[in-house]
Protein backbone atom coordinates (compact mmCIF):
# COMPACT_ATOMS: atom_id res chain seq x y z
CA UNK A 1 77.70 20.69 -78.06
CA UNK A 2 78.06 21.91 -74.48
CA UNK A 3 76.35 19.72 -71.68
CA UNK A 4 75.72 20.61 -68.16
CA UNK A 5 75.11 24.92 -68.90
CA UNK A 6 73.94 26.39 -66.06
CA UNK A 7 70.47 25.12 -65.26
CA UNK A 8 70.00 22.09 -67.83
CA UNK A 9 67.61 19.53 -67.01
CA UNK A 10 67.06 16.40 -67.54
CA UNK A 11 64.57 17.02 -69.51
CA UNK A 12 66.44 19.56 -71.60
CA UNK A 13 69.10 17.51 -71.98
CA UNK A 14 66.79 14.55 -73.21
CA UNK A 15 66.09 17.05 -75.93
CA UNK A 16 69.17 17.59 -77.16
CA UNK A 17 70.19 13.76 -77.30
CA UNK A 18 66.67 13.66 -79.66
CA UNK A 19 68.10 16.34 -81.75
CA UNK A 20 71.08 14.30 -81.99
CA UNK A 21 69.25 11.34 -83.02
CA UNK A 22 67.20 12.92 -85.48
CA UNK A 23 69.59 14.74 -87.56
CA UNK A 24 72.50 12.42 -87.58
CA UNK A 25 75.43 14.25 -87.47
CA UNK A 26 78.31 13.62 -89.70
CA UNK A 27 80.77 14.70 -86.40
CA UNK A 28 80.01 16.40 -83.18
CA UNK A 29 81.97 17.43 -80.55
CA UNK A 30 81.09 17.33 -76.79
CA UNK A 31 82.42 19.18 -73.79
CA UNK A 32 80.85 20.02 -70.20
CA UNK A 33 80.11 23.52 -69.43
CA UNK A 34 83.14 25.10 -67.24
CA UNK A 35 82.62 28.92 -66.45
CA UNK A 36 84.49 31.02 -68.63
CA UNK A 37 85.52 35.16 -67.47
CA UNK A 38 84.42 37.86 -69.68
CA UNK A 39 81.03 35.42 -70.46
CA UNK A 40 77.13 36.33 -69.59
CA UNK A 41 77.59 32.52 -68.51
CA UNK A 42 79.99 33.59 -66.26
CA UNK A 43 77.70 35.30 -63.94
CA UNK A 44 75.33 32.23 -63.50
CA UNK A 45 75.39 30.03 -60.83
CA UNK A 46 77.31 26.80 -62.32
CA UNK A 47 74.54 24.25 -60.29
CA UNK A 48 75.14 20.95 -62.68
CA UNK A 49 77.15 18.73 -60.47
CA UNK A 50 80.18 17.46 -62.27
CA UNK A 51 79.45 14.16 -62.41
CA UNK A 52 75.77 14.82 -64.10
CA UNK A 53 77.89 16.91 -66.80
CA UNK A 54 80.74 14.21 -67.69
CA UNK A 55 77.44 11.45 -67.48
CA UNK A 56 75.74 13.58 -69.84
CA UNK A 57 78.76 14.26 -72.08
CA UNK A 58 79.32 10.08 -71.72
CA UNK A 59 75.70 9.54 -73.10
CA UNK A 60 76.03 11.73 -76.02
CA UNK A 61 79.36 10.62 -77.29
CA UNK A 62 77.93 7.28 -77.24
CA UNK A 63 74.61 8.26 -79.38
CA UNK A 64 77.21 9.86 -81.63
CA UNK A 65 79.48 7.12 -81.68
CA UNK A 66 76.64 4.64 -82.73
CA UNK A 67 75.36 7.22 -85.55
CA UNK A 68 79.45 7.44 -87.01
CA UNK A 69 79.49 3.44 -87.26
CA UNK A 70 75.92 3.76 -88.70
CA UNK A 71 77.56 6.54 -91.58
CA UNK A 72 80.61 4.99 -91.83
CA UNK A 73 79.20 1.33 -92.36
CA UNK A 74 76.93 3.50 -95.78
CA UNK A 75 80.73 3.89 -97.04
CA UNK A 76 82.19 0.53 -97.28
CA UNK A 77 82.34 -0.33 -101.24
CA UNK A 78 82.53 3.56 -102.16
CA UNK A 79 85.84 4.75 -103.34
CA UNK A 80 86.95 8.23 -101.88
CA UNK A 81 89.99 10.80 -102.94
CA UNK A 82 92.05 9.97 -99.91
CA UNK A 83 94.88 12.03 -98.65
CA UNK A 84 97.95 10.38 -97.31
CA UNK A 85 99.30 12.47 -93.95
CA UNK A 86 101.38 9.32 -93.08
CA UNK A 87 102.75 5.99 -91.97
CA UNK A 88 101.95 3.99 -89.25
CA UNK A 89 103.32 0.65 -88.49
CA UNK A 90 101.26 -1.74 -91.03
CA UNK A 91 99.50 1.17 -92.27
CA UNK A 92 99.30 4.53 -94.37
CA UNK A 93 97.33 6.88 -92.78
CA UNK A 94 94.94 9.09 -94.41
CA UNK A 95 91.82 10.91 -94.91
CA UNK A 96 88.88 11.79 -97.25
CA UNK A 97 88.41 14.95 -99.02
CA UNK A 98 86.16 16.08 -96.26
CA UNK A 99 87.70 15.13 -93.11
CA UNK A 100 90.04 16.88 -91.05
CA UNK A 101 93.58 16.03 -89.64
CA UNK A 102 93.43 15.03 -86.04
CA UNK A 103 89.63 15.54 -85.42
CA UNK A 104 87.57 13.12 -88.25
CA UNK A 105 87.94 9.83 -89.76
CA UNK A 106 91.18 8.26 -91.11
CA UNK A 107 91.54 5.79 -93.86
CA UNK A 108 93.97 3.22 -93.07
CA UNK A 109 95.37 1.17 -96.40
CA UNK A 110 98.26 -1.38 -95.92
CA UNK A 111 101.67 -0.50 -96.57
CA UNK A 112 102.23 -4.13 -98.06
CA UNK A 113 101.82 -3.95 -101.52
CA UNK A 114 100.78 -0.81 -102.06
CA UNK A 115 103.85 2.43 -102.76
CA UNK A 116 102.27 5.90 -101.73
CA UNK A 117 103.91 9.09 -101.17
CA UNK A 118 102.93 10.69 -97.99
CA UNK A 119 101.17 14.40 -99.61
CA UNK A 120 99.87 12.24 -102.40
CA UNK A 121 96.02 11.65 -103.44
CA UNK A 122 94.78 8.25 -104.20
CA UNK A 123 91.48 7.00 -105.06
CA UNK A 124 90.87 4.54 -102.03
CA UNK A 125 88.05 2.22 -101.54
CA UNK A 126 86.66 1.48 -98.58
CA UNK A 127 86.37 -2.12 -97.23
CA UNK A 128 85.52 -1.49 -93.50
CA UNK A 129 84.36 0.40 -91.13
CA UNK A 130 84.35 0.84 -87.53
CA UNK A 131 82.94 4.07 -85.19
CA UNK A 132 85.97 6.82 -86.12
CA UNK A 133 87.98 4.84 -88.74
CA UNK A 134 87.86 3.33 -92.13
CA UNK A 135 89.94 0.68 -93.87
CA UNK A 136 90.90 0.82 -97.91
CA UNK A 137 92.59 -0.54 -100.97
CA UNK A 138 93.54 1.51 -103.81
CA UNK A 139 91.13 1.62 -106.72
């Protein structure tokens, strides 16, 4: 999502944090509008003070953040085909079937008592959650 275009209001803006709200995204991404060369946007007058467009940005990533703990909290006890990418101190670091590397959720699992192969899949169930991350055991 892009805050602060050229001529949001408040108003607008209130919109798009009920669109938000009502259709839960799974992940979003927010950045303020910056003008951009070789865009129609380019040629409008860029009159959303910075500050309104990071507050606005701040607002939405919070909504968002509050709806991932919300979706993430419906996964604890569900067991997920987890990816291992790595370790990190204490922890292997993973990630669902349907997330991304760098950009979604990770599943962290305990190195201690537990032998993965970084590139292997595991069936990985989930025992917490918090806003971006989740915490498993293998199945």
């Amino acid at each position: 999502m892009i805050v602060g275009y050229p001529g949001e209001t408040e108003d607008e803006f209130q919109e798009l944090m009920d669109f938000v709200r009502k259709y839960r995204f799974d992940r979003l991404g927010v950045f303020t509008y910056s003008a951009e060369e070789h865009t129609q946007a380019f040629l409008l007058e860029d009159d959303v003070p910075e500050e309104v467009k990071q507050d606005r940005a701040d607002r939405l990533m919070m909504l968002q953040q509050e709806i991932s703990f919300e979706l993430n909290k419906e996964k604890e006890g569900k067991t997920f085909l987890t990816l291992i990418d790595r370790i990190e101190g204490d922890h292997y670091i993973g990630r669902t079937e349907s997330d991304s590397p760098e950009v979604d959720n990770e599943v962290l699992i305990p190195v201690d008592g537990n032998d993965l192969e970084v590139g292997g899949f595991y069936d990985i169930t989930i025992t917490k959650a918090d806003f971006f991350d989740l915490y498993g055991v293998m199945s």
